[in-house]
Protein backbone atom coordinates (compact mmCIF):
# COMPACT_ATOMS: atom_id res chain seq x y z
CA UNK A 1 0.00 0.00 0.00
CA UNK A 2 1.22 3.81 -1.07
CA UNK A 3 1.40 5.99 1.69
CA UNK A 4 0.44 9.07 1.06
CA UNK A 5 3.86 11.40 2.36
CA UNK A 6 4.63 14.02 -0.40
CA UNK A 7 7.97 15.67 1.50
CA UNK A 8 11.02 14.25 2.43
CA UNK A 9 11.25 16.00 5.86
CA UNK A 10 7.43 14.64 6.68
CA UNK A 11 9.02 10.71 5.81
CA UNK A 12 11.93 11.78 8.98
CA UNK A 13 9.32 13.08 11.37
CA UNK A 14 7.17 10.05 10.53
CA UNK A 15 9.77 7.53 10.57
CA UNK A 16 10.65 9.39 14.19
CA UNK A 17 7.56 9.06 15.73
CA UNK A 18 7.42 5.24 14.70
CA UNK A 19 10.44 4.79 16.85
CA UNK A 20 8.89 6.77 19.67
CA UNK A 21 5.84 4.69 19.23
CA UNK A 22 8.01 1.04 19.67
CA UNK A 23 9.48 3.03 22.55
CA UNK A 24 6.89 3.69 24.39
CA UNK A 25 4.98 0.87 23.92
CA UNK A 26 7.71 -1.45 25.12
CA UNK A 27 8.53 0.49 28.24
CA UNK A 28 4.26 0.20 28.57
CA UNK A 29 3.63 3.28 29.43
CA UNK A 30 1.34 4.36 27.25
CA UNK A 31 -0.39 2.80 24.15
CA UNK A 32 2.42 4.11 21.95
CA UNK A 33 -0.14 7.25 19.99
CA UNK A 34 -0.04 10.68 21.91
CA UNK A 35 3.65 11.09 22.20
CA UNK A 36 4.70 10.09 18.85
CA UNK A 37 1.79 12.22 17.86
CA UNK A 38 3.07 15.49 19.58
CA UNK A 39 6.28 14.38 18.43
CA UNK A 40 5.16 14.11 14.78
CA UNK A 41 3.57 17.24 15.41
CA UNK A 42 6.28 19.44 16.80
CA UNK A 43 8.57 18.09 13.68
CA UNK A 44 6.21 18.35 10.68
CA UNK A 45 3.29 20.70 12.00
CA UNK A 46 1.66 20.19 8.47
CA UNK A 47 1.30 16.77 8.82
CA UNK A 48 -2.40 15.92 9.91
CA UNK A 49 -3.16 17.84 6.31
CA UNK A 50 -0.93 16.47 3.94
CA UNK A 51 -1.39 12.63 5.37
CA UNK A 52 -4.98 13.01 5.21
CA UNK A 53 -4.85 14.35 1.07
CA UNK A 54 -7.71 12.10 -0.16
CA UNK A 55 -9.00 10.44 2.68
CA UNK A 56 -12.34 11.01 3.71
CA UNK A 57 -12.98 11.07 7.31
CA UNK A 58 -16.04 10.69 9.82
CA UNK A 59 -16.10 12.05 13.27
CA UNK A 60 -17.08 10.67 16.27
CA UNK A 61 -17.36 13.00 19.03
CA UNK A 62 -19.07 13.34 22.56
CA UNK A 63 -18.37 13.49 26.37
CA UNK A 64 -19.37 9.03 26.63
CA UNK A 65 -19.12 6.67 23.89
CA UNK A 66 -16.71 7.66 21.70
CA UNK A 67 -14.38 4.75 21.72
CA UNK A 68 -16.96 2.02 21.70
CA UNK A 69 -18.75 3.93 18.79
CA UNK A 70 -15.92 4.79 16.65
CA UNK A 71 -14.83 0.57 17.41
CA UNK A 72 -18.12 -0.78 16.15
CA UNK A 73 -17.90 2.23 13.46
CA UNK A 74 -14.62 0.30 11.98
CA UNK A 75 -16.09 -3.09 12.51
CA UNK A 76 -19.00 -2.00 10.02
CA UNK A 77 -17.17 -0.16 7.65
CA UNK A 78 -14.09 -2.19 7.56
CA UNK A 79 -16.25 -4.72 4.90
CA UNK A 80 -16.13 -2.00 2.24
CA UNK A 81 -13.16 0.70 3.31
CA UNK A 82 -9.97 0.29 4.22
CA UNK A 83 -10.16 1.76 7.13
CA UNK A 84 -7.32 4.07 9.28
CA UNK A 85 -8.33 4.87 12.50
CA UNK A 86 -7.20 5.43 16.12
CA UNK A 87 -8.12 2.74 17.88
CA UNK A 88 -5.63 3.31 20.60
CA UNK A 89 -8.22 6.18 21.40
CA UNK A 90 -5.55 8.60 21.55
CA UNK A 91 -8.31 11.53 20.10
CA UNK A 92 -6.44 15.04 20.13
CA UNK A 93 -4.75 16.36 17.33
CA UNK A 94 -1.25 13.93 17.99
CA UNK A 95 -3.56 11.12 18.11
CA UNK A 96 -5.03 11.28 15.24
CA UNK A 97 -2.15 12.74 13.17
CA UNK A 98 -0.24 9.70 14.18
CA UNK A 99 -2.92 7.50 13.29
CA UNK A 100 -2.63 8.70 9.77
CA UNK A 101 0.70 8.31 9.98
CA UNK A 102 0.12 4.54 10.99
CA UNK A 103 -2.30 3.81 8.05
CA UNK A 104 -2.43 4.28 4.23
CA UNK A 105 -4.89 5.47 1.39
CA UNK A 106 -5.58 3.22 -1.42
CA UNK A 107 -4.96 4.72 -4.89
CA UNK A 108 -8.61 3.52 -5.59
CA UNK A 109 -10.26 5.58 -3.44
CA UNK A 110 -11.35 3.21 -1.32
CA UNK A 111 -9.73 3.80 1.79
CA UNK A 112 -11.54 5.96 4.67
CA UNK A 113 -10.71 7.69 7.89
CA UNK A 114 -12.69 6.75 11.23
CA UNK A 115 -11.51 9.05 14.32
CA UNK A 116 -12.72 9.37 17.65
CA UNK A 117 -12.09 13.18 18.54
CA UNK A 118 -12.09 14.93 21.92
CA UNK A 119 -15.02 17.35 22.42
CA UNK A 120 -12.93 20.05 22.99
CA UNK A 121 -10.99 19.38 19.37
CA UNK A 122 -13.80 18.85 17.31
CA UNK A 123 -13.79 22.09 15.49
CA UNK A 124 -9.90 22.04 15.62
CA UNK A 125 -9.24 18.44 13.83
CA UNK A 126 -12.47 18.71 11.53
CA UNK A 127 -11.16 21.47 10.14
CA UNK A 128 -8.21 20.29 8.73
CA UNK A 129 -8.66 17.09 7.65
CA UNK A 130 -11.90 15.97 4.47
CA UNK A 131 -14.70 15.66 7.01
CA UNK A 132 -17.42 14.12 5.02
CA UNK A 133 -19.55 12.84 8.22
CA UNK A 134 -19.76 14.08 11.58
CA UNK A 135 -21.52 11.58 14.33
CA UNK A 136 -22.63 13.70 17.53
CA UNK A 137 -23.24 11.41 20.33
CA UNK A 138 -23.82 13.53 23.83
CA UNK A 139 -22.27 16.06 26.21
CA UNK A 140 -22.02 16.14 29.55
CA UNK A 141 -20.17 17.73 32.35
CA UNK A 142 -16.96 15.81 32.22
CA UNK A 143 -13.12 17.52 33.47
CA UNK A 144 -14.38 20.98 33.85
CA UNK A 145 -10.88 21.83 34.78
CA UNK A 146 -9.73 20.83 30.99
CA UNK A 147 -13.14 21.33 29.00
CA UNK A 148 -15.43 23.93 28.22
CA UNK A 149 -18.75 24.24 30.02
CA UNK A 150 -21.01 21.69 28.33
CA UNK A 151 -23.17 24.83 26.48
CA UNK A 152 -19.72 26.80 25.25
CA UNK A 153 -18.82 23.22 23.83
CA UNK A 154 -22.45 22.70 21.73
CA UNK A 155 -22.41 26.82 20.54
CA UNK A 156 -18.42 25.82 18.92
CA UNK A 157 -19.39 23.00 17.52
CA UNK A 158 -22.50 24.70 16.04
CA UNK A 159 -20.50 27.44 14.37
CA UNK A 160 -17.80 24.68 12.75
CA UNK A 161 -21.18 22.91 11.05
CA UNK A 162 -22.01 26.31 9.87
CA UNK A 163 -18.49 27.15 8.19
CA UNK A 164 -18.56 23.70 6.55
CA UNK A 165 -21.69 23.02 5.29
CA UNK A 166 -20.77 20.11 3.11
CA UNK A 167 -20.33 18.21 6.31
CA UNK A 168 -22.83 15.24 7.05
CA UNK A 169 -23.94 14.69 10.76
CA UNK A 170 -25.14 11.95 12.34
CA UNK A 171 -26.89 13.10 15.88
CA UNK A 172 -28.54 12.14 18.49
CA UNK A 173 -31.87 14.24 18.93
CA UNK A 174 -32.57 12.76 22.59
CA UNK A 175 -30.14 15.37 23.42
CA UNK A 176 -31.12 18.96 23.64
CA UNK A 177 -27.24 20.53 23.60
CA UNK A 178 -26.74 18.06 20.40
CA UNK A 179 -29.54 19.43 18.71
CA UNK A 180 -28.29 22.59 19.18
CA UNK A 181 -25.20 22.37 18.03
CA UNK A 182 -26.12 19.77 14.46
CA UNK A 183 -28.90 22.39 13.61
CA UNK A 184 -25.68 24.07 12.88
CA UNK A 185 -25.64 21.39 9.53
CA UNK A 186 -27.62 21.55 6.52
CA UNK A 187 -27.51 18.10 6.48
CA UNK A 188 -28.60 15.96 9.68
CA UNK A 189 -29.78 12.49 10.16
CA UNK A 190 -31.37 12.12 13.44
CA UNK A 191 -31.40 9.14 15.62
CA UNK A 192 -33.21 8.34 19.11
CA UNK A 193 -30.11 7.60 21.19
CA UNK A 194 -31.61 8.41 24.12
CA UNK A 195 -30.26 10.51 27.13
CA UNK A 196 -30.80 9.11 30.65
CA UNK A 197 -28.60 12.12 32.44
CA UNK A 198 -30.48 14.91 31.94
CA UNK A 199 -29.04 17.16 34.52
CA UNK A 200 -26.88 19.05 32.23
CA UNK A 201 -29.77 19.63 29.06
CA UNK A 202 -32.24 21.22 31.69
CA UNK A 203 -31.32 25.40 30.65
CA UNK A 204 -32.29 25.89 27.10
CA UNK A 205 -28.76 26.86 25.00
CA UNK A 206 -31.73 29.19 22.66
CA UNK A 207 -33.12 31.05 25.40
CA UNK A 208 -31.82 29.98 29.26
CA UNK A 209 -35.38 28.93 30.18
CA UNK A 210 -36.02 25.63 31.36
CA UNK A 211 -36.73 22.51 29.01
CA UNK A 212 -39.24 20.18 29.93
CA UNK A 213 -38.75 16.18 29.47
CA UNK A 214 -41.39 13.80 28.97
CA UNK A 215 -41.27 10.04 27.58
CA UNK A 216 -39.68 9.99 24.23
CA UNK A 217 -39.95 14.10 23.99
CA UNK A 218 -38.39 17.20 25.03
CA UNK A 219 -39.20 21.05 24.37
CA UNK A 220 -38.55 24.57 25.61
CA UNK A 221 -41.51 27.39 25.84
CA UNK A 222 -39.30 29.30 22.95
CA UNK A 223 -40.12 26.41 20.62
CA UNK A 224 -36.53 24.68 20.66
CA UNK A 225 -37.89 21.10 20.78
CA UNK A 226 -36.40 17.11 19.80
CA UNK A 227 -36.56 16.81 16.37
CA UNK A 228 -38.73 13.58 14.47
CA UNK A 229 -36.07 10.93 14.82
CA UNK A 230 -35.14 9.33 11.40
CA UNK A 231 -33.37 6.44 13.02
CA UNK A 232 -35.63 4.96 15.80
CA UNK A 233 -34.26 2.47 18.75
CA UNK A 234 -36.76 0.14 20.30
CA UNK A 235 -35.15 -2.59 22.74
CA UNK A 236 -32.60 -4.19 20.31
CA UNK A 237 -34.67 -2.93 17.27
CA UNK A 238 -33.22 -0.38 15.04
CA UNK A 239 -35.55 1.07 12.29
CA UNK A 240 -34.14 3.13 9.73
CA UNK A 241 -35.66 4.31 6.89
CA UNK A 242 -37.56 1.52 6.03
CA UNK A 243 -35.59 -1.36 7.72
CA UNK A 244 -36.05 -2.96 10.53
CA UNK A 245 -33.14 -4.25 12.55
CA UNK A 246 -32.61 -6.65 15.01
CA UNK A 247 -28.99 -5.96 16.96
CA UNK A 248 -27.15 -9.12 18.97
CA UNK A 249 -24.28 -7.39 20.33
CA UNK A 250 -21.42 -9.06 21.95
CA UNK A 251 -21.20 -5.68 23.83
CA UNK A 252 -23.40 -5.53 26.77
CA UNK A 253 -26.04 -2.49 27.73
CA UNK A 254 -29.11 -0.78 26.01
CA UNK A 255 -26.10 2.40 25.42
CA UNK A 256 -24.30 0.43 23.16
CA UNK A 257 -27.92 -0.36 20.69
CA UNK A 258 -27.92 3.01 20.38
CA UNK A 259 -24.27 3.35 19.55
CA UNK A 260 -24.80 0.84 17.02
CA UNK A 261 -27.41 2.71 15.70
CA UNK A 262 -25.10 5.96 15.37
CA UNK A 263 -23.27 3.77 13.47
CA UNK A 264 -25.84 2.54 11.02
CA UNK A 265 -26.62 6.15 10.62
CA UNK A 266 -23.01 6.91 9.04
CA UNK A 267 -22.98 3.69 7.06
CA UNK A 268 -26.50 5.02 5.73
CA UNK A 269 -25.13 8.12 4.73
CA UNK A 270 -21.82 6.44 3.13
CA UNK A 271 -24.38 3.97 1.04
CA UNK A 272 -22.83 0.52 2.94
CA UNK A 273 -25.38 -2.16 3.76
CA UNK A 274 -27.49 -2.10 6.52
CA UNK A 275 -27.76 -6.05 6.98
CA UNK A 276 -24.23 -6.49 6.48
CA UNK A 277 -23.25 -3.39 9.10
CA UNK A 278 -24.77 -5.08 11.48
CA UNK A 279 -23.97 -8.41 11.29
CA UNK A 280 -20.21 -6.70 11.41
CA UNK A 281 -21.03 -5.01 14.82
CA UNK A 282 -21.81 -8.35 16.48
CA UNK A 283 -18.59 -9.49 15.81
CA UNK A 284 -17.02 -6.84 18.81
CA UNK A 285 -16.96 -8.13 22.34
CA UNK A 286 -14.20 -5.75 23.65
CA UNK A 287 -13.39 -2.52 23.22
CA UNK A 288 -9.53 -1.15 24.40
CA UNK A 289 -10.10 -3.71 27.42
CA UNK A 290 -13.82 -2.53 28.26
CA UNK A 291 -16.92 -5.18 28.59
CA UNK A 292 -14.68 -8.22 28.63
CA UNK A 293 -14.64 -10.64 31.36
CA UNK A 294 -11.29 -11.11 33.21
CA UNK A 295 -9.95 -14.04 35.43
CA UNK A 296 -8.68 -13.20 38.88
CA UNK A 297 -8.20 -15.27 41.77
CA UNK A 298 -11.25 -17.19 41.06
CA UNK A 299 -13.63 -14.33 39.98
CA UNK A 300 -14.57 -13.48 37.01
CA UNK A 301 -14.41 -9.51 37.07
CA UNK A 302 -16.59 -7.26 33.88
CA UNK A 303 -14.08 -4.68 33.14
CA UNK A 304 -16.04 -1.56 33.10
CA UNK A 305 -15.02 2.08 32.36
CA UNK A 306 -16.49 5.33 33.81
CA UNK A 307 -15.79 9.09 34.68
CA UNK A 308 -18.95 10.66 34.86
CA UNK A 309 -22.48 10.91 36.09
CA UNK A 310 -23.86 10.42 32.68
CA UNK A 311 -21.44 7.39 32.23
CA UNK A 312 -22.27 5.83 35.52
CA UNK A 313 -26.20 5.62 34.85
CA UNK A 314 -25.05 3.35 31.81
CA UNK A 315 -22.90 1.41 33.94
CA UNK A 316 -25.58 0.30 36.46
CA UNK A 317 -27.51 -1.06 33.51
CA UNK A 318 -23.92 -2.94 32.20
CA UNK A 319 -23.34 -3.83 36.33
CA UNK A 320 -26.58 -6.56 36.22
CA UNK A 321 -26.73 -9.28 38.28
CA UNK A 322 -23.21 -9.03 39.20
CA UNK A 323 -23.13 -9.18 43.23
CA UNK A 324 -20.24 -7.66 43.88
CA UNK A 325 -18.91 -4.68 42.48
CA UNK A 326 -15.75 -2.48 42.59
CA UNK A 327 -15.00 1.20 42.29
CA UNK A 328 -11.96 2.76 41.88
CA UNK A 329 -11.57 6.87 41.35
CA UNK A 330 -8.16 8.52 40.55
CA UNK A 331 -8.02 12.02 39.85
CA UNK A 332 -5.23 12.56 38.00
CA UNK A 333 -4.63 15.25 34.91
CA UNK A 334 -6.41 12.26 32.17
CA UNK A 335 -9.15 11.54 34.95
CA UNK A 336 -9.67 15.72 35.97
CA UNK A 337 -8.31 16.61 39.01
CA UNK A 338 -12.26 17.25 40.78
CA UNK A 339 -14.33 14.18 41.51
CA UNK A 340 -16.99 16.37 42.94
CA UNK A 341 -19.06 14.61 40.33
CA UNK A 342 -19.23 11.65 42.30
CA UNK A 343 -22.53 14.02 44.44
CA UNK A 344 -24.11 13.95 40.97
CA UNK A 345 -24.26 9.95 40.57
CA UNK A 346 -27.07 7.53 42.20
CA UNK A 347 -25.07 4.80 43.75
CA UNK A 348 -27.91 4.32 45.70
CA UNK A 349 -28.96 1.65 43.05
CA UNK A 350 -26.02 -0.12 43.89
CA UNK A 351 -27.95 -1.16 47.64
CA UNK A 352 -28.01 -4.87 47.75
CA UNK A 353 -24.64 -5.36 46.25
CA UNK A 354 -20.91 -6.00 47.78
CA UNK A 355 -19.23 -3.07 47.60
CA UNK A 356 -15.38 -1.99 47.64
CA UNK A 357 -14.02 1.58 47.26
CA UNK A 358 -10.61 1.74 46.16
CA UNK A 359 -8.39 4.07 43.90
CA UNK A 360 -6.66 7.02 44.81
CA UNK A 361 -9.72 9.02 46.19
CA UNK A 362 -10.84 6.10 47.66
CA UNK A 363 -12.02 8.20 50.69
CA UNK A 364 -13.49 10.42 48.53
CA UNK A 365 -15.92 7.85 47.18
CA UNK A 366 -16.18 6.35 50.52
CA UNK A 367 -18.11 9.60 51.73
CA UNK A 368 -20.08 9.68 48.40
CA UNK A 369 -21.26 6.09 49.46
CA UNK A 370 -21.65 6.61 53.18
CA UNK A 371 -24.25 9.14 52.54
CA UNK A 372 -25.81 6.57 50.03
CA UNK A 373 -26.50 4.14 52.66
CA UNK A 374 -24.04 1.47 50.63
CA UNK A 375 -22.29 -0.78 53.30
CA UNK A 376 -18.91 -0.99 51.84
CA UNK A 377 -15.23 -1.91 52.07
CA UNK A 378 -12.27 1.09 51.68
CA UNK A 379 -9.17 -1.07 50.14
CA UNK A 380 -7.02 1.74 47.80
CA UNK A 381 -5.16 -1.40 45.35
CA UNK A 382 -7.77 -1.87 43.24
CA UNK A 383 -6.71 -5.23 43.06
CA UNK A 384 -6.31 -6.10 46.66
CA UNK A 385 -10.47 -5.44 46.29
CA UNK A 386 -11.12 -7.89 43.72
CA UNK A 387 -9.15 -10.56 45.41
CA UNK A 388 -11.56 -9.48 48.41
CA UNK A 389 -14.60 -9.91 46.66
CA UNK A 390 -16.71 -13.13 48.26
CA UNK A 391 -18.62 -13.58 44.99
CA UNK A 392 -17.31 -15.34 41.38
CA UNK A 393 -18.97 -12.59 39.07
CA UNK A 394 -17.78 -9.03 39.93
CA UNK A 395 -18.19 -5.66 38.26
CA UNK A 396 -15.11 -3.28 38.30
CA UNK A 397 -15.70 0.11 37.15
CA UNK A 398 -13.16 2.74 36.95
CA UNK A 399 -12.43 6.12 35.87
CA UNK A 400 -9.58 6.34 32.79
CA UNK A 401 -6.61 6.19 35.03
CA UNK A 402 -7.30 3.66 37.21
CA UNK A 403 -8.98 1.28 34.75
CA UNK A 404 -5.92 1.85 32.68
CA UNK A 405 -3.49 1.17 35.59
CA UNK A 406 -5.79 -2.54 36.70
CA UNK A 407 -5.19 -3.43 32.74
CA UNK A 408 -1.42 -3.00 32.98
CA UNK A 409 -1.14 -4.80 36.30
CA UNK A 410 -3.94 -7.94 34.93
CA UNK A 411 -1.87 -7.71 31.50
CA UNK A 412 1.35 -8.75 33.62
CA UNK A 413 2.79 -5.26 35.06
CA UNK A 414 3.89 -6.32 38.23
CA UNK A 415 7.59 -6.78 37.65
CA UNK A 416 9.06 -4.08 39.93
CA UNK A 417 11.68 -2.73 37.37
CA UNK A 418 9.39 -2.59 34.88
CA UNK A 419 7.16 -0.07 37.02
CA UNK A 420 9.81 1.97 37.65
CA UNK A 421 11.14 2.75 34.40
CA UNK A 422 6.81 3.08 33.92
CA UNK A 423 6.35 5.84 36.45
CA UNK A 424 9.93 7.55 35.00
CA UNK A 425 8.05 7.56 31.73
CA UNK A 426 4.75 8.76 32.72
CA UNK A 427 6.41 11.03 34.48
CA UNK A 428 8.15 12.35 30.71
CA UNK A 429 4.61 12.50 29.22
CA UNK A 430 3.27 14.43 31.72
């Protein structure tokens, strides 16, 4: 396969951030993207442009979901693109410029770009790459220390649908702040995806006023109101245009039908069969680590990922009949340093289960559950806790630092010179 790399200097800076990459990867540390990103970056600032000459791209962006959408997103497409995309989930502009770097267009035109992008860098990478589809999932309040306030985010991305108006969007009209921001497209498929954390859509982005929720429906007194849904969700069954169609996921949780169904919105709009989409999407049963079921010390633990309110109301859906569950909050720069969001989630539906608190704010979450009425167990090492557990099937749900920090350490991490030369090189990212 021809890359595309049209300057000498941009074949150094690539080759470069390759080596990085191996680097990186081997000292584990990272998944070998956002440094060799920066790094390709910093050498050959031009390079997210020229790499991306012919490629047509579609966006996935949102505060949840991202990762598992833009995943099942390549699954379906990947039967009639070649398709480059960051599936590390390294989704700021080093990311996906090393992603590009990574894969290859096809002289046929065949080839296309899938990339998960940070809410914040939406406008940022759409704008210089060929954005033919943009899929909108949700926002929420999530690192208010690093992101805009949820309504600032919906008003940018609404003014970079306006300034490209060729752009296609896929969105999800269950969410008032995604309306908002597609009606920004002339072009918008909408699908039902639903929006079970509410909290944040409740002040109109038209007018301030207050927006009133009922089953299936939302409107403001100013007339802002959820638009007829093109693509509807029902249970398992997606309907779209006029198909009707049944989704067996792998992946467990009603969230991730109606990620699927984001995704048979963009293969709608790229012409790819429904049936065959579909069929694709059944095929994924992990995502980065997420969903699967791990082995340890006689449990079998559902690796679950979370790091805010909205995300957590999916979770106790994914949690099920799991009787023992474990929770472990970090607040580190990736996580947001303020976990006052923990006040914002109902644990309370977690009464009846085994409960450990662990993770660097451990105590923090303790508190959060002591005013829940939860009985539960403090143990920081998250996997001191699952050892713990007195149940085979347990739940372990953490924020993006510590769920990335169990992987390492269930993947094999625990030689002590290896974790030293790991926190030496986390230390050199940060």
């Amino acid at each position: 396969m021809k890359r595309v790399i049209p300057e000498a200097n941009a074949k150094i800076a690539v080759a470069i951030s390759r080596i990085v990459s191996q680097f990186v990867r081997r000292l584990g540390v990272g998944e070998g993207a956002t440094l060799p990103g920066r790094i390709l970056l910093r050498l050959y600032p031009q390079a997210m442009v020229e790499l991306s000459r012919y490629l047509p791209v579609v966006l996935i962006s949102g505060t949840n979901a991202k990762t598992t959408t833009t995943a099942l997103a390549k699954e379906a497409l990947s039967g009639s693109f070649e398709v480059v995309s960051n599936v590390t989930g390294a989704n700021m502009e080093g990311g996906v410029a090393f992603a590009l770097a990574e894969g290859g267009v096809r002289p046929d035109g065949r080839s296309l770009g899938i990339f998960e992008v940070d809410e914040a860098y939406l406008p940022i990478i759409g704008s210089q790459l060929e954005t033919k589809v943009v899929a909108l999932l949700n926002l929420s309040r999530d690192q208010l220390d690093r992101v805009s306030e949820t309504r600032m985010t919906s008003g940018k991305w609404k003014a970079f649908l306006k300034e490209y108006p060729h752009v296609k969007v896929v969105a999800n009209c269950d969410d008032p702040l995604i309306v908002f921001a597609a009606e920004g497209s002339a072009s918008v498929l909408w699908v039902s995806a639903g929006l079970n954390f509410v909290l944040d859509a409740r002040s109109c982005p038209v007018c301030g006023e207050e927006i009133e929720f009922a089953t299936g429906q939302w409107r403001c007194s100013c007339g802002f109101k959820r638009p007829q849904a093109d693509i509807e969700v029902n249970g398992k069954m997606i309907a779209i245009r006029d198909n009707k169609i049944e989704m067996e996921l792998a992946l467990p949780g009603r969230c991730n039908v109606a990620n699927s169904a984001i995704v048979l919105g963009i293969c709608d709009l790229l012409g790819v069969d429904l049936i065959s989409a579909a069929r694709r999407m059944s095929y994924v049963s992990e995502v980065a680590g997420r969903y699967r079921r791990v082995a340890v010390n006689g449990h079998q633990v559902r690796m679950l990922l979370s790091k805010n309110p909205a995300g957590w109301l999916e979770v106790f859906d994914m949690v099920g009949e799991d009787p023992s569950v474990v929770v472990a909050i970090n607040a580190q720069v990736a996580d947001g340093r303020d976990p006052s969001w923990l006040w914002d989630v109902p644990f309370e539906l977690l009464r009846g289960k085994e409960v450990f608190a662990s993770g660097e704010r451990a105590y923090d979450l303790s508190v959060r559950l002591h005013y829940a009425d939860i009985p539960h167990v403090v143990l920081k090492d998250s996997l001191d806790a699952l050892r713990s557990c007195s149940n085979r099937d347990v739940s372990f749900v953490g924020n993006y630092t510590s769920f990335q920090e169990l992987r390492k350490r269930l993947s094999g991490g625990g030689n002590p010179l290896i974790n030293g030369i790991r926190k030496l090189g986390n230390r050199v990212l940060k």
